[in-house]
C-alpha atoms as a PDB file:
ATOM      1  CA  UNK A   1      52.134  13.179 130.267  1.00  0.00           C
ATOM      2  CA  UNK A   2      49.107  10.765 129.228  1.00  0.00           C
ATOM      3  CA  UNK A   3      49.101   7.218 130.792  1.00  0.00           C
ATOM      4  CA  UNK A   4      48.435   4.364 128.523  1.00  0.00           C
ATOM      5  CA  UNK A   5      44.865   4.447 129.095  1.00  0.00           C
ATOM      6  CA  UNK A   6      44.097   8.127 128.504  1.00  0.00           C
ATOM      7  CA  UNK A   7      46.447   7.687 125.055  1.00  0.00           C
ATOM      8  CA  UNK A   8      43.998   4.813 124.296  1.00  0.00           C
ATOM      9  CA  UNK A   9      40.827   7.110 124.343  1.00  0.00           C
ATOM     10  CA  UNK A  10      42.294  10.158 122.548  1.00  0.00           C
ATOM     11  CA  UNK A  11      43.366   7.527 119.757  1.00  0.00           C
ATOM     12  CA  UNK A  12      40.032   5.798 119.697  1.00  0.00           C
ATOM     13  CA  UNK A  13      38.309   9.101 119.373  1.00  0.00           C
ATOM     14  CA  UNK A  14      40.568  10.184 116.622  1.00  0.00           C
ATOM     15  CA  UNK A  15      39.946   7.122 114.762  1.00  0.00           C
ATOM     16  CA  UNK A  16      35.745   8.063 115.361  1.00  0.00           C
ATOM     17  CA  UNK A  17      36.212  11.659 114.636  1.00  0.00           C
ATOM     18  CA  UNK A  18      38.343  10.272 110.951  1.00  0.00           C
ATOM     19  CA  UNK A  19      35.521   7.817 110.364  1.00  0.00           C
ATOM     20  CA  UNK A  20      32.603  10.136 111.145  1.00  0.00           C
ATOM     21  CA  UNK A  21      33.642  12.971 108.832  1.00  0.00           C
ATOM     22  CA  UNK A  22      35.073  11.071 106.103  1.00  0.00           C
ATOM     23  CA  UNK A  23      34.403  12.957 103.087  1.00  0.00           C
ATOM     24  CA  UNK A  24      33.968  16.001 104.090  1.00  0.00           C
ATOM     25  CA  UNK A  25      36.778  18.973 103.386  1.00  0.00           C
ATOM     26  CA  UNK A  26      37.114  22.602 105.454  1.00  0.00           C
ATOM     27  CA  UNK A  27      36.785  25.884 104.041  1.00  0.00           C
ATOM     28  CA  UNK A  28      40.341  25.588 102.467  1.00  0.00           C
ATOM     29  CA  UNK A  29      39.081  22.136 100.533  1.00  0.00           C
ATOM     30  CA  UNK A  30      41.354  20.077 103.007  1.00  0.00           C
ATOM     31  CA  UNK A  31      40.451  16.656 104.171  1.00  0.00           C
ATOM     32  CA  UNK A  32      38.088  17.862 107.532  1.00  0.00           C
ATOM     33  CA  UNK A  33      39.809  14.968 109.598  1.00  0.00           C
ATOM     34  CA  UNK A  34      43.268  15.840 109.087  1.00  0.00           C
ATOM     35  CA  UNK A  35      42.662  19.868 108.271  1.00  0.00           C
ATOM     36  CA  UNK A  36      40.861  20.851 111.313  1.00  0.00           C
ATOM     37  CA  UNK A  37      39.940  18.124 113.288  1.00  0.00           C
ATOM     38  CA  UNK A  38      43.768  17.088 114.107  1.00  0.00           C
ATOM     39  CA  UNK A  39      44.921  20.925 114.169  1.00  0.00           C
ATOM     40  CA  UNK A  40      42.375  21.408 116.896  1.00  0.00           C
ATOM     41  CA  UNK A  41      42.908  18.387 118.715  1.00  0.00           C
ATOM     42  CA  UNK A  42      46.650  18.610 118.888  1.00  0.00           C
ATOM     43  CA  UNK A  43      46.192  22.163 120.584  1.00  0.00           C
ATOM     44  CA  UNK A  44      44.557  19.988 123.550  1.00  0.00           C
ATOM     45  CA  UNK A  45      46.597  20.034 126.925  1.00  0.00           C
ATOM     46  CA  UNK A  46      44.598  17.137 128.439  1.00  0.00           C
ATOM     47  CA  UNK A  47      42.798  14.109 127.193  1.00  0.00           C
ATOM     48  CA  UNK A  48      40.042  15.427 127.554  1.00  0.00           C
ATOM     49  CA  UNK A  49      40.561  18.818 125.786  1.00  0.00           C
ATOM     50  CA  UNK A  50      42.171  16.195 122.617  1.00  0.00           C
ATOM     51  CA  UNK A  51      39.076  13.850 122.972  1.00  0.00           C
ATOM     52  CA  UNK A  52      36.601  16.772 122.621  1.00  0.00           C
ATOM     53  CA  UNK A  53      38.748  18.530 119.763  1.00  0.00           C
ATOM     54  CA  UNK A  54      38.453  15.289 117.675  1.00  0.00           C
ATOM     55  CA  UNK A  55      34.833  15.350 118.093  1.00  0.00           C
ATOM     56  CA  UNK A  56      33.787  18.814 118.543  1.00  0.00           C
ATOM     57  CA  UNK A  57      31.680  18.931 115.043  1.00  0.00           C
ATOM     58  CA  UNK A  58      30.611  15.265 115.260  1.00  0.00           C
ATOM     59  CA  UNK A  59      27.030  15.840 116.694  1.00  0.00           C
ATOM     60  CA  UNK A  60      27.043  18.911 114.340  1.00  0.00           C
ATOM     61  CA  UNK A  61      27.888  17.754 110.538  1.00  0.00           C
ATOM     62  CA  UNK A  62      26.602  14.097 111.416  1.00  0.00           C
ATOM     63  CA  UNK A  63      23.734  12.638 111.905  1.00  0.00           C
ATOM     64  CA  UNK A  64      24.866  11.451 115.214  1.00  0.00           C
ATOM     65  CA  UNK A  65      23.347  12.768 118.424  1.00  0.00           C
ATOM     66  CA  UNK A  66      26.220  13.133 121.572  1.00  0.00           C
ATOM     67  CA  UNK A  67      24.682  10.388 122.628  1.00  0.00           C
ATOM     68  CA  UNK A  68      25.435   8.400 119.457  1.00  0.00           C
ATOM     69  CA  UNK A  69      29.064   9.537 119.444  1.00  0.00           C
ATOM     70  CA  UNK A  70      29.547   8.722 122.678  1.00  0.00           C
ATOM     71  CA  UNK A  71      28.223   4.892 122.473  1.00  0.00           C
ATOM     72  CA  UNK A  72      30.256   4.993 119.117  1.00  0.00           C
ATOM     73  CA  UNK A  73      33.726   6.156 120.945  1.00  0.00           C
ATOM     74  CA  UNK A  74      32.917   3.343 124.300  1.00  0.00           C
ATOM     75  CA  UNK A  75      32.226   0.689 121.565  1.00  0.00           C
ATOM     76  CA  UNK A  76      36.042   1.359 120.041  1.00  0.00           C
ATOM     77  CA  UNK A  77      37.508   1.129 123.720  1.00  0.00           C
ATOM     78  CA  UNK A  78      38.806  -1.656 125.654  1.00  0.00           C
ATOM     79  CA  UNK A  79      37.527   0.064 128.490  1.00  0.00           C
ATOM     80  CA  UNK A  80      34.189   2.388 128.561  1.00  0.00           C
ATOM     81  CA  UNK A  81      34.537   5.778 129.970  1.00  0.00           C
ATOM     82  CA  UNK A  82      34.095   6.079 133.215  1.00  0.00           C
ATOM     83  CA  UNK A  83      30.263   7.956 134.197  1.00  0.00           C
ATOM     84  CA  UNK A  84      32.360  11.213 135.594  1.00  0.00           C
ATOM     85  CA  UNK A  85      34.459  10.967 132.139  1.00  0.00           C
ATOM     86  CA  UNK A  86      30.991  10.347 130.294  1.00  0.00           C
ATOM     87  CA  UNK A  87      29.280  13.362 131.712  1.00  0.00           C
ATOM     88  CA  UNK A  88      32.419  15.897 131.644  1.00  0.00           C
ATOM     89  CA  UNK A  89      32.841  15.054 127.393  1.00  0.00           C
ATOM     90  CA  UNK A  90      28.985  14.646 126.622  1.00  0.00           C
ATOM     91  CA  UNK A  91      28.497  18.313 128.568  1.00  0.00           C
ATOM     92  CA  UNK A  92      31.460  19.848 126.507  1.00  0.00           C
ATOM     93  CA  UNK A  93      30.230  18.010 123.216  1.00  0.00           C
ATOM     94  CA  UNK A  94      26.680  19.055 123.741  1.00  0.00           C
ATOM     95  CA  UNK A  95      27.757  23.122 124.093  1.00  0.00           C
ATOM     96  CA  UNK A  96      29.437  23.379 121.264  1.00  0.00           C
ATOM     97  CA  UNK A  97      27.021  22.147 119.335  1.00  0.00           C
ATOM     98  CA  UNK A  98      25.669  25.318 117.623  1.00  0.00           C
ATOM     99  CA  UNK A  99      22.400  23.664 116.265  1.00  0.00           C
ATOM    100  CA  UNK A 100      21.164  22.893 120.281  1.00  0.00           C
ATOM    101  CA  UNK A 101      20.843  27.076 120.638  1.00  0.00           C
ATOM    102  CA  UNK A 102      18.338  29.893 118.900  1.00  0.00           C
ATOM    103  CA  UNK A 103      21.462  32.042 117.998  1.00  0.00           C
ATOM    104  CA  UNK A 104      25.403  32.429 117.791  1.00  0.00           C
ATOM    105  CA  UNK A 105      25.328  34.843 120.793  1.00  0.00           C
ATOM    106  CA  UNK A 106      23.606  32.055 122.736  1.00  0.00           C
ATOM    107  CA  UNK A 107      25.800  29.494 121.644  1.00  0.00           C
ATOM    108  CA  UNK A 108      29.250  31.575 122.686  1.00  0.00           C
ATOM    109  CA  UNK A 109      27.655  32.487 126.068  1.00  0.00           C
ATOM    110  CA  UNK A 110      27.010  28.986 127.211  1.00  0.00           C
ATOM    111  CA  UNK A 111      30.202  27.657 126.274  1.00  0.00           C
ATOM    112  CA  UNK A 112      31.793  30.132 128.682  1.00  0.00           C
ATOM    113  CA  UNK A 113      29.548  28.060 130.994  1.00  0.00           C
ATOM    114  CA  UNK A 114      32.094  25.503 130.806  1.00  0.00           C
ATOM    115  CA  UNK A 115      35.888  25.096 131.240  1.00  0.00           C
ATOM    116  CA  UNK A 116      36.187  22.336 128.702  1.00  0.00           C
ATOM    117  CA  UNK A 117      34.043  23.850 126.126  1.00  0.00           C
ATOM    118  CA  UNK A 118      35.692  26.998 126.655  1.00  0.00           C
ATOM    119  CA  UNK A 119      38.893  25.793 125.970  1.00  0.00           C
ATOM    120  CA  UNK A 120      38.021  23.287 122.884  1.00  0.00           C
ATOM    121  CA  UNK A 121      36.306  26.389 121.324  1.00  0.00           C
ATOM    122  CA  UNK A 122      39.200  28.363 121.564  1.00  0.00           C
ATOM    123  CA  UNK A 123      41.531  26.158 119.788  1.00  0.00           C
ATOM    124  CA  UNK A 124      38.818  25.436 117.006  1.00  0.00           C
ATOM    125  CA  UNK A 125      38.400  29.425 116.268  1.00  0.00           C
ATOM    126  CA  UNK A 126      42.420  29.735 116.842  1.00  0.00           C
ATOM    127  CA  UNK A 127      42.587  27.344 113.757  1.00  0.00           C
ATOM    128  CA  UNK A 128      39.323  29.021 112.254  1.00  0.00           C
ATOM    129  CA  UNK A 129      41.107  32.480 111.827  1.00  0.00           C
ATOM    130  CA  UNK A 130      44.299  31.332 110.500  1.00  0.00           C
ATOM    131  CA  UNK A 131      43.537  32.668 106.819  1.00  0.00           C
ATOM    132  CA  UNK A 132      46.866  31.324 105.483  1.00  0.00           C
ATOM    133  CA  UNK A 133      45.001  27.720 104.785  1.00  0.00           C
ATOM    134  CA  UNK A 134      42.590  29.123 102.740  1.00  0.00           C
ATOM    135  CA  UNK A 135      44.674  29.766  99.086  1.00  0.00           C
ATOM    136  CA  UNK A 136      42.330  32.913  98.117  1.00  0.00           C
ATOM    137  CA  UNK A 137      40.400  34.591 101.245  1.00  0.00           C
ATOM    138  CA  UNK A 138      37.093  35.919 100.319  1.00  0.00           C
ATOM    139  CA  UNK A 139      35.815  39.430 101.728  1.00  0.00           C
ATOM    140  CA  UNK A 140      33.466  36.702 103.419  1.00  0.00           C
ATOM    141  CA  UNK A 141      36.345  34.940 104.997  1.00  0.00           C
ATOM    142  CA  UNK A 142      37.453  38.108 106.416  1.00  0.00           C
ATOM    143  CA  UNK A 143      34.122  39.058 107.855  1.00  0.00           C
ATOM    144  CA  UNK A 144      33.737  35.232 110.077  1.00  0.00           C
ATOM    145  CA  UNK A 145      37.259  35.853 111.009  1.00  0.00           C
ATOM    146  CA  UNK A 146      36.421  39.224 112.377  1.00  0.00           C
ATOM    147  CA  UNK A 147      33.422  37.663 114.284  1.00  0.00           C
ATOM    148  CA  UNK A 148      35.732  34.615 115.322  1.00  0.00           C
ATOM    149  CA  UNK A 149      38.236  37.187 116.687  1.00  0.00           C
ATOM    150  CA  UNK A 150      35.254  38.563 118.892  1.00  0.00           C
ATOM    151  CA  UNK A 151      34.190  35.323 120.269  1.00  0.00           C
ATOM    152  CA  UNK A 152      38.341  34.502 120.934  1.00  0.00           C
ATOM    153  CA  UNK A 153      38.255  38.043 123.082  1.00  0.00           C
ATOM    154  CA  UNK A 154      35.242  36.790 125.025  1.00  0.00           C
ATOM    155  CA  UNK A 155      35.938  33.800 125.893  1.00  0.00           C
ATOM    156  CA  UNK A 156      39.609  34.193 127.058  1.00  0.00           C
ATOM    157  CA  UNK A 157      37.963  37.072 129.173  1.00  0.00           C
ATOM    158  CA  UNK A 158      37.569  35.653 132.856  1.00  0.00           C
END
């Protein structure tokens, strides 16, 4: 169960993650906030894990650095995260943030670096290979979901 003050961050960073991405849709032409964002986020066990599923993409398809997000979530809390807190998210943020490696292999290797990242990334490509949001799958579709179903076996490999 989340104390009060744990609730307060998860709902602050759902609030950044709806303001960041406003505008934007997902593959299946939802709204990105309430589509995936929320889908991932809810699969969170922790804070933490719910934190980092809101903003997962936010260094990635904004113009924000972790950094930037980061300042962005403290500024909308009552309290600023803690340094330990601080680190734990930025680290988890900054892995799964495909455009800081050379390659996709890269990427999915370093995330298994990390617990946190780990977990946030399976969730996302859990939602990522449900086909039944997108009305008319693609041959495409069905290729990424293939490679998503790869990374999923990896990463739940200990």
């Amino acid at each position: 169960m989340l104390g009060n003050q744990e609730k307060s961050i998860v709902q602050c960073a759902a609030a950044l993650a709806c303001q960041l991405h406003r505008g934007q849709v997902d593959k299946a032409g939802v709204d990105y906030f309430t589509g995936h964002l929320s889908a991932v986020a809810k699969m969170g066990n922790t804070w933490q894990e719910q934190v980092v599923g809101y903003l997962h993409d936010a260094s990635e398809d904004t113009p924000n650095s972790v950094e930037q997000v980061l300042n962005l979530l403290d500024e909308k809390l009552e309290t600023p995260l803690s340094e330990a807190d601080r680190e734990e998210l930025a680290t988890a943020l900054q892995l799964l943030n495909h455009h800081l490696t050379p390659d996709r292999k890269t990427y999915i290797q370093r995330i298994k670096s990390n617990a946190l990242a780990t977990k946030v990334k399976l969730h996302d490509l859990t939602h990522n290979m449900d086909l039944s949001r997108i009305p008319n799958p693609t041959q495409k579709d069905y290729e990424r979901v293939e490679r998503y179903k790869s990374e999923y076996d990896y990463l739940s490999r200990l």
